[in-house]
Protein backbone atom coordinates (compact mmCIF):
# COMPACT_ATOMS: atom_id res chain seq x y z
CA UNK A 1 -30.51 -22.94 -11.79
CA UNK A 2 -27.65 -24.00 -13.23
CA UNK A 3 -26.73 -20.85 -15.09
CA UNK A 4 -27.91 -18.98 -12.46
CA UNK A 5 -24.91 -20.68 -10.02
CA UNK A 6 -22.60 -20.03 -12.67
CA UNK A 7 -23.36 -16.53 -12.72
CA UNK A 8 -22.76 -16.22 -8.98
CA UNK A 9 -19.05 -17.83 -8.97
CA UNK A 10 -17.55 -16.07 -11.50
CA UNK A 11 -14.80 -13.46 -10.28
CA UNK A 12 -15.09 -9.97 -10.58
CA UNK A 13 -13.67 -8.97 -14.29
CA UNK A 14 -13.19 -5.32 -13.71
CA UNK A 15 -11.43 -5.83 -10.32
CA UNK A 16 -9.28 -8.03 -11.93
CA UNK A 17 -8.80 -6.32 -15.48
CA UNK A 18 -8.15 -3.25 -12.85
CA UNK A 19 -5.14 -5.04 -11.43
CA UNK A 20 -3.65 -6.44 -14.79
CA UNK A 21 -3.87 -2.54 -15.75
CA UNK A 22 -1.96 -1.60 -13.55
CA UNK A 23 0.74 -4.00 -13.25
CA UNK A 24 1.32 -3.37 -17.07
CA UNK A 25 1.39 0.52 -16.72
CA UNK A 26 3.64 0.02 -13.78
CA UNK A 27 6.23 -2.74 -15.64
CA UNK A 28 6.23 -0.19 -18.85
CA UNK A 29 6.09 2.83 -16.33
CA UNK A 30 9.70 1.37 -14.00
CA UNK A 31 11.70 0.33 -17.20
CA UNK A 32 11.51 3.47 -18.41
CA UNK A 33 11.85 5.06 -15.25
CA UNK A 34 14.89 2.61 -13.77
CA UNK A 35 16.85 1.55 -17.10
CA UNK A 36 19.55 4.35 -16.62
CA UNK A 37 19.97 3.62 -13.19
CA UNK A 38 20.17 0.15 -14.18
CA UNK A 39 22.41 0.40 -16.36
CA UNK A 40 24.75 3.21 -14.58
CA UNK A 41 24.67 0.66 -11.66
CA UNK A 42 24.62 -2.75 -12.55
CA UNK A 43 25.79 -2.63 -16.52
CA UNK A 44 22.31 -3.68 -17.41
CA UNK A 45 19.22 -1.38 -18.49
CA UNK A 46 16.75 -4.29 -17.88
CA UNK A 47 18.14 -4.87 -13.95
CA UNK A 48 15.36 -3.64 -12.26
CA UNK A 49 13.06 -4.56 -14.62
CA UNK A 50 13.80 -8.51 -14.52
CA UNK A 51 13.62 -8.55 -10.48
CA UNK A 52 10.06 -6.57 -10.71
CA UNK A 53 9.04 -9.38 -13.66
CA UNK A 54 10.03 -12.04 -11.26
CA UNK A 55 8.22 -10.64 -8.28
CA UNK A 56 5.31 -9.64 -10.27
CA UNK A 57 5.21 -13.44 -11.63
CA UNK A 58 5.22 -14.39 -8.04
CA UNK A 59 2.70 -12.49 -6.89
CA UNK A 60 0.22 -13.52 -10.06
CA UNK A 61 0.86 -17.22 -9.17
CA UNK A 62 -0.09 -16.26 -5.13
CA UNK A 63 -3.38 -14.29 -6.53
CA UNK A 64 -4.28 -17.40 -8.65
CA UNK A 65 -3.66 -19.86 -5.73
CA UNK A 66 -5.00 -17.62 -3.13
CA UNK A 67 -8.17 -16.72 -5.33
CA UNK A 68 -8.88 -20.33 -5.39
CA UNK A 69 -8.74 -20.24 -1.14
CA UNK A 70 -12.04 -20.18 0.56
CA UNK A 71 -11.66 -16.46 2.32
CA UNK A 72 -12.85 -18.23 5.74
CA UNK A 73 -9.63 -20.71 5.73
CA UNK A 74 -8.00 -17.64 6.65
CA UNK A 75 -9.78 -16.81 10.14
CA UNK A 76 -8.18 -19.97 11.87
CA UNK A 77 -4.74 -18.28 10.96
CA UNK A 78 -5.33 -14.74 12.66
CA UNK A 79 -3.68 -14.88 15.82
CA UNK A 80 -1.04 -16.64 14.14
CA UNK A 81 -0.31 -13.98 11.12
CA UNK A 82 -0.39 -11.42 14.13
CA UNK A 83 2.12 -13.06 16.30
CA UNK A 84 4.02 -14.19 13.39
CA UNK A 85 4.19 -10.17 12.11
CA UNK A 86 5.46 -9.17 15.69
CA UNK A 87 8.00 -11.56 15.51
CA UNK A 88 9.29 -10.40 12.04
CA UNK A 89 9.10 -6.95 12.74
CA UNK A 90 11.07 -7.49 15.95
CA UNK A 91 13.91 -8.87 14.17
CA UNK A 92 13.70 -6.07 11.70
CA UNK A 93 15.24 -3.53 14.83
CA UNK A 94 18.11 -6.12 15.57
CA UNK A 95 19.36 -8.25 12.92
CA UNK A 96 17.64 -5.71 9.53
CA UNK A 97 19.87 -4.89 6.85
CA UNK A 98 19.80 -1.72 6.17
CA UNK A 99 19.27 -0.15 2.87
CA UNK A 100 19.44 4.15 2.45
CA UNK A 101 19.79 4.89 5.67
CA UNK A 102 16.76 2.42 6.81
CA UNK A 103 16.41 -0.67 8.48
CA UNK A 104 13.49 -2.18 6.91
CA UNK A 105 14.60 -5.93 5.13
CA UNK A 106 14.81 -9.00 6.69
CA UNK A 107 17.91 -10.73 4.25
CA UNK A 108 17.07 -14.25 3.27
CA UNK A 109 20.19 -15.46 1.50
CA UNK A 110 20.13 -13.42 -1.80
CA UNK A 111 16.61 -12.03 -1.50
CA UNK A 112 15.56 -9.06 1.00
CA UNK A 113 12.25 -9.35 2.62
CA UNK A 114 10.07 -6.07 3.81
CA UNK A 115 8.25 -7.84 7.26
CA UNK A 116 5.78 -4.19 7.16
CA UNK A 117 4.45 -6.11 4.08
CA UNK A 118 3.37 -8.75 5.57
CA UNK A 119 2.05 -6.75 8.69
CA UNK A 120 -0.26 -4.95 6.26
CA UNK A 121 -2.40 -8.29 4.99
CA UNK A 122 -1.93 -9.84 8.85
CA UNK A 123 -3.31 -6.94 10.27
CA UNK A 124 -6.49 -6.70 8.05
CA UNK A 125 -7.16 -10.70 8.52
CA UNK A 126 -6.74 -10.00 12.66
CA UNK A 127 -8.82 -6.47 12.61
CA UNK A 128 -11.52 -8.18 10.33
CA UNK A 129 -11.95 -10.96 13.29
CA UNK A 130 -11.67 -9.54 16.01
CA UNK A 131 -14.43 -6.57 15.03
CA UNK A 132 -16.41 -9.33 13.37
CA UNK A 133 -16.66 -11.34 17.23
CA UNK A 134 -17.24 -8.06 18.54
CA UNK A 135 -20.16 -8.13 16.65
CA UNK A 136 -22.99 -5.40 17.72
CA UNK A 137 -20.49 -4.38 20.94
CA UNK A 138 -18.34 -2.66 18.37
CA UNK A 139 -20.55 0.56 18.94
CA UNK A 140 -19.39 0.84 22.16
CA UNK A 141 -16.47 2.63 23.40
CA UNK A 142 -14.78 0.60 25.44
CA UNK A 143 -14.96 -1.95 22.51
CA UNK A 144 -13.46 0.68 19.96
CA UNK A 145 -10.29 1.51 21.92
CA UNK A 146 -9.69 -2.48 22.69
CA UNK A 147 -9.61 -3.06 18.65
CA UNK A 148 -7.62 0.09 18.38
CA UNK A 149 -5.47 -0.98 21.61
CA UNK A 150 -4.66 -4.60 19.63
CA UNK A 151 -3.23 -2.98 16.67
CA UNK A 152 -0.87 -0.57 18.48
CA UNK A 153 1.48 -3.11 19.16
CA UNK A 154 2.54 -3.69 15.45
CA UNK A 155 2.00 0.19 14.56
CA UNK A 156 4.70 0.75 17.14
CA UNK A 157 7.43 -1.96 16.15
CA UNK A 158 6.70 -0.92 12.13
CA UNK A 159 6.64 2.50 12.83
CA UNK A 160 10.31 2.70 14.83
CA UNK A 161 11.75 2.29 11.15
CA UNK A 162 8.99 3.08 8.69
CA UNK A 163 6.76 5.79 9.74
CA UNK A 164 5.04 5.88 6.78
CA UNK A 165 3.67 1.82 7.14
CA UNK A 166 2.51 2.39 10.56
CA UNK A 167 0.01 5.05 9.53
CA UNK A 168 -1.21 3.16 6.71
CA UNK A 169 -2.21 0.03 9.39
CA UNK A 170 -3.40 2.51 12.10
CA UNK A 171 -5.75 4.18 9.21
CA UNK A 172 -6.78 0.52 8.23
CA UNK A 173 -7.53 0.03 11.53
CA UNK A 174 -9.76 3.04 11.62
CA UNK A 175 -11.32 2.49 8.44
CA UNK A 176 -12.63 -0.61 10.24
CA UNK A 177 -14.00 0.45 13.42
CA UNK A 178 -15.75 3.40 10.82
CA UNK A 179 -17.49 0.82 8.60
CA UNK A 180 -18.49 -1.58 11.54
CA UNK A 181 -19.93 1.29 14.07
CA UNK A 182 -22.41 3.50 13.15
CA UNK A 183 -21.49 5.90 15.63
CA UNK A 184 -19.59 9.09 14.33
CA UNK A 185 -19.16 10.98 17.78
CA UNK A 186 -17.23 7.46 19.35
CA UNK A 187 -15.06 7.06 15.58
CA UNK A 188 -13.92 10.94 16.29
CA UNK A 189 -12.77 10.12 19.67
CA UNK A 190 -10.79 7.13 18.46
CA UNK A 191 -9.34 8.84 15.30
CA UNK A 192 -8.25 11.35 17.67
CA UNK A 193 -6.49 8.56 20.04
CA UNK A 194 -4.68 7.71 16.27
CA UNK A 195 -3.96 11.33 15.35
CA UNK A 196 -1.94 11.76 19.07
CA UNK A 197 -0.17 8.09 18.44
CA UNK A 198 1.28 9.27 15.50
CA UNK A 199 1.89 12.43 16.89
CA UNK A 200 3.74 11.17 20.23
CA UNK A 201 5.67 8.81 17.37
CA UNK A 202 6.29 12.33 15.09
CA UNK A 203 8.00 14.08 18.63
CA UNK A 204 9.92 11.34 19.53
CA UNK A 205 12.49 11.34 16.96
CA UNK A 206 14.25 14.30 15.72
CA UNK A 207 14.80 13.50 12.16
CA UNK A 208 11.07 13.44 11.89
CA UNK A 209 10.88 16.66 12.89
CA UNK A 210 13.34 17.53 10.86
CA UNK A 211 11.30 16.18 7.77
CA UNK A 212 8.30 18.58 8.94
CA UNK A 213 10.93 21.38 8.31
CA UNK A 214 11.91 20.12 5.17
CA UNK A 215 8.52 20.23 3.82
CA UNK A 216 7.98 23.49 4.54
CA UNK A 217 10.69 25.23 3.23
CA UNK A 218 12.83 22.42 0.92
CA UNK A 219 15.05 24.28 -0.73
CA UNK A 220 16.91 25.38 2.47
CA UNK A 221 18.06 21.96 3.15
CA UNK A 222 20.17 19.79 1.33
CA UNK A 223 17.26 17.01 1.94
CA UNK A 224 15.33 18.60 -0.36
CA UNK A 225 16.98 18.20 -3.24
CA UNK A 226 14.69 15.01 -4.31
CA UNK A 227 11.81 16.50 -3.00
CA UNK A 228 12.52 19.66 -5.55
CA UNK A 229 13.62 17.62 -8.61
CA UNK A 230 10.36 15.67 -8.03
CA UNK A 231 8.40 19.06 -8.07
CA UNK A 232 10.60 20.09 -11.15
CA UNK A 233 9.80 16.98 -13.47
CA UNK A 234 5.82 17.50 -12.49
CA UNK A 235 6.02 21.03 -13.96
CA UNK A 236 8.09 19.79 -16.98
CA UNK A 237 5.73 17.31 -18.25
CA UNK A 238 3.10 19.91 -18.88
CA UNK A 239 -0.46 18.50 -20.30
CA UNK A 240 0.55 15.49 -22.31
CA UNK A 241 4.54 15.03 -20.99
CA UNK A 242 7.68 14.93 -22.42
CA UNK A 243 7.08 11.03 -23.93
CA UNK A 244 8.20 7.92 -22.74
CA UNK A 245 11.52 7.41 -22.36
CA UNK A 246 12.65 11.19 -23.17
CA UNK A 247 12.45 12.26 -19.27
CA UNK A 248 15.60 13.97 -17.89
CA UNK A 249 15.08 14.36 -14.38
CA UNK A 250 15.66 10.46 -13.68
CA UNK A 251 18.91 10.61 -15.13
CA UNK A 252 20.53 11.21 -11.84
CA UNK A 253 18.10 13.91 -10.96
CA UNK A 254 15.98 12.03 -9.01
CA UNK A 255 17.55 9.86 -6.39
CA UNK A 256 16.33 6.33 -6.97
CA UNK A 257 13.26 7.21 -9.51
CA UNK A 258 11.96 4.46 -9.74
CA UNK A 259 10.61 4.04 -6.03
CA UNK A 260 8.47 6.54 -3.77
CA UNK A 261 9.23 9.05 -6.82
CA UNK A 262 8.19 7.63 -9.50
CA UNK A 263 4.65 9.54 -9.92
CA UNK A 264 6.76 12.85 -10.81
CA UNK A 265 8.64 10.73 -13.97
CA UNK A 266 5.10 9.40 -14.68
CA UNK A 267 4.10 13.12 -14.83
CA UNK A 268 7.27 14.24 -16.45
CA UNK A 269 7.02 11.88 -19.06
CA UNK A 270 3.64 11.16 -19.73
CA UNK A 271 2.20 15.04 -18.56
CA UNK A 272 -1.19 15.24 -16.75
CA UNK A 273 -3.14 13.27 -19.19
CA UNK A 274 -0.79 10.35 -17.98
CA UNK A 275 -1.43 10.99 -14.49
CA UNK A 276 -5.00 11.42 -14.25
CA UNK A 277 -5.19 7.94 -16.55
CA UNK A 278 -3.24 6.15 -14.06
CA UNK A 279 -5.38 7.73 -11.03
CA UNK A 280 -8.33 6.57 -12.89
CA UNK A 281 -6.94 3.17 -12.83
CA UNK A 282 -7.02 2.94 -9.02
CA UNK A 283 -9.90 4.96 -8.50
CA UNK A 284 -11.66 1.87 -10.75
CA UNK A 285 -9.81 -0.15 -8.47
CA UNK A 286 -11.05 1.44 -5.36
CA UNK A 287 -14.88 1.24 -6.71
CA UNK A 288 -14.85 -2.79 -7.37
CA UNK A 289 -13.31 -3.24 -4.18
CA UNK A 290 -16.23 -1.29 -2.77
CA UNK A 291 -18.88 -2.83 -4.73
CA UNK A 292 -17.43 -6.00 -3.46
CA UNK A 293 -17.34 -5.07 0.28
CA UNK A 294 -20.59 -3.81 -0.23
CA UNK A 295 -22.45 -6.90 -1.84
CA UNK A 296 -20.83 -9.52 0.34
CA UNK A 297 -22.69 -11.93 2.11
CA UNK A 298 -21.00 -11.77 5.37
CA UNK A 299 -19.29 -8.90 8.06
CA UNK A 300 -16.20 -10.66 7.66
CA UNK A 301 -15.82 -10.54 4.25
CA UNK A 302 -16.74 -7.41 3.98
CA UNK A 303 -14.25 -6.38 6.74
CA UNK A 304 -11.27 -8.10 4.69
CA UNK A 305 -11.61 -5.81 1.14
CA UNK A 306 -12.68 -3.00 2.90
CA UNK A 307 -9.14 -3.13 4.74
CA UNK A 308 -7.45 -3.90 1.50
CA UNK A 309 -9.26 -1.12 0.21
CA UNK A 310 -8.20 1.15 2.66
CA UNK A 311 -4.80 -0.23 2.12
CA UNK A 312 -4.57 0.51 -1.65
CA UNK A 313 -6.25 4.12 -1.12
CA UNK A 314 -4.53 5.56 1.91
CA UNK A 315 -1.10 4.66 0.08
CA UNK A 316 -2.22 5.70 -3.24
CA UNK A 317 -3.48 9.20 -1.34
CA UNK A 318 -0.04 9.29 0.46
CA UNK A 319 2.39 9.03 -2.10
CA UNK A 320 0.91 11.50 -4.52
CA UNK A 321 0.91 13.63 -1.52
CA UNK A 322 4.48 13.61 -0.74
CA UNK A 323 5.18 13.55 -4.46
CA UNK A 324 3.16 16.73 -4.76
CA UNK A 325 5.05 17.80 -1.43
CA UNK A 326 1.45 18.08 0.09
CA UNK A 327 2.48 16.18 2.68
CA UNK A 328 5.82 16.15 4.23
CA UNK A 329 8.52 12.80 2.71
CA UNK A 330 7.50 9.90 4.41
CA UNK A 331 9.46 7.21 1.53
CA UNK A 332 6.13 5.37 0.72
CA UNK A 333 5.76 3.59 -2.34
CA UNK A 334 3.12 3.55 -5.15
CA UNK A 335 1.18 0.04 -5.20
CA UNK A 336 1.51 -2.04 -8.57
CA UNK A 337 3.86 0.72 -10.12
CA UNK A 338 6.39 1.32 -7.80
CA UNK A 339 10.30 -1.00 -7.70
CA UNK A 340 9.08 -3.41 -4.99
CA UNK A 341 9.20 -6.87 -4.60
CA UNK A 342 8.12 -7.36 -1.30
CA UNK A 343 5.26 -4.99 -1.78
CA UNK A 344 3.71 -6.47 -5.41
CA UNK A 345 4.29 -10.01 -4.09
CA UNK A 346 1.88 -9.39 -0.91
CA UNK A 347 -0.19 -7.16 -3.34
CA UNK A 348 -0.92 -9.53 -5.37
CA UNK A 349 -1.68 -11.97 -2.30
CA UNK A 350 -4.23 -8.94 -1.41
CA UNK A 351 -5.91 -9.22 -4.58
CA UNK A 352 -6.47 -13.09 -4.72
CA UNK A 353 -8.40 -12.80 -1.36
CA UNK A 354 -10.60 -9.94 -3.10
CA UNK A 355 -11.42 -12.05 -5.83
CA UNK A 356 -12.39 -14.99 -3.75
CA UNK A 357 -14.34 -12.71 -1.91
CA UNK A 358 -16.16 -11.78 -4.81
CA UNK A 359 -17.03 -15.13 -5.86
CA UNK A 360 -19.23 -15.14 -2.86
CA UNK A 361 -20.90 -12.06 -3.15
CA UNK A 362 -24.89 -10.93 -3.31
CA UNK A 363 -25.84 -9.64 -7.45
CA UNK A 364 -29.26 -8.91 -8.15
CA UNK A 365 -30.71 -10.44 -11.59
């Protein structure tokens, strides 16, 4: 019996040996990708190296503490973590700093904080509740469009500075309502409420219009340009790349390489063998956190890593897209491998609730 209980706490390895993957392939990945801006910048190759090491150090002490947190603890604290994300994300349109063009920090002395972050793991925790006290009434409706209606709010107030966050919440949100209702027909009609949010959010601003144009024909606008040098150091790297280190298109090429762009130096310098090992990565990634959702012992639970697991896939999906210019620029980065403190630190956070969660879950012997 003993054993048995033994066998039944123990964290998911593969998840987690997933995760440690990637945050290695994404510190060796951003050196090589950032150390000439670094070093054209700041007067140091390593710059944006040592901030990712300290956030990623951060974020691996959160997952430890946070994978040590009964999952449960966290219910009491929904309504909070929404309120508290409103509040941030309100403060983002008046008092942001405002970085490329973007108001999307929140400065705390010498540190810069990205409130959308946060909104991402506060929104799964609320979504996972409230669809979890709806219970069996989720089928209906009514129901649907109420758990939709309670996650507009923070779609809007992210979405007035970064587009690209609000989708990712509203398709977490509609990756819930799919997995709690068995009812296709009624999921249609809400995606469809989603599609004409976005699209109300798309017409309401001219430079996202504008964006629609670029995609379509980028090398008549001066926007473009990154775009274009993105698609140039894809086709570069060929089947096996150009090798670490020896890519050229960072070297001023790309604006800021080492964020939303970073899968074309990936490409560039590691070819397609390099990108279809670091897709496998997350698709690995992906499948734990489905084997999790699917084996735990309670909706809630199950509710939480499916949202992360939405999380992780829509933004994986979307930034290869608008790498690949399959998609038109939205700025979104890639999770674990991207320049981000903000976004590894709450990541990470992400990843110690999965693990807890999977300390918890149903194995057959």
């Amino acid at each position: 019996m003993k054993d048995h209980r033994a066998r039944t706490k123990r964290v998911d390895m593969p998840l987690l040996i997933s995760v440690l993957a990637l945050i290695l392939f994404g510190m060796v990945m951003l050196y090589s990708t950032s150390s000439y801006n670094g070093f054209v910048k700041f007067g140091d190759s390593f710059y944006y190296l040592k901030k990712q090491f300290f956030a990623t150090s951060l974020g691996l002490a959160a997952m430890y503490v946070v994978a040590n947190i009964d999952y449960h603890v966290w219910a009491y604290f929904y309504a909070w973590g929404y309120a508290l994300s409103a509040i941030l994300s309100t403060l983002v349109l008046f008092v942001g700093q405002e970085i490329n063009g973007s108001k999307r920090w929140l400065a705390l002395g010498p540190l810069s904080f990205q409130p959308s972050e946060f909104a991402k793991v506060a929104l799964i925790i609320f979504l996972a509740c409230v669809v979890t006290k709806q219970g069996k009434r989720i089928v209906k409706l009514k129901n649907m469009f109420l758990v939709i209606l309670s996650a507009l709010p923070i779609v809007g107030l992210v979405g007035t500075n970064n587009l690209s966050t609000a989708i990712i919440i509203l398709g977490i949100a509609v990756v819930l309502i799919f997995v709690a209702s068995p009812k296709y027909l009624q999921f249609l009609m809400v995606g469809c409420v989603g599609m004409a949010f976005i699209a109300v959010f798309l017409a309401t601003a001219s430079y996202r219009l504008e964006r629609l144009a670029i995609w379509l024909n980028p090398e008549e606008y001066e926007k473009g340009y990154q775009t274009l040098q993105g698609l140039y150091a894809i086709g570069s790297g060929g089947v096996f790349g150009v090798g670490i280190g020896n890519g050229k298109q960072k070297l001023g090429f790309v604006p800021e390489a080492q964020n939303d762009m970073i899968f074309s130096i990936i490409c560039e310098e590691l070819g397609l063998c390099g990108a279809c090992f670091l897709i496998l990565l997350f698709g690995v990634l992906i499948w734990r956190l489905m084997v999790v959702a699917s084996h735990t012992r309670d909706l809630y639970g199950c509710l939480i890593v499916t949202g992360i697991m939405a999380h992780i896939m829509i933004q994986v999906i979307l930034n290869i897209a608008v790498v690949t210019n399959t998609i038109p620029n939205t700025g979104i980065t890639l999770p674990f491998v991207s320049y981000g403190g903000t976004s590894v630190l709450f990541l990470m956070a992400e990843m110690g609730i999965a693990l807890n969660i999977s300390l918890n879950i149903k194995k057959e012997h």
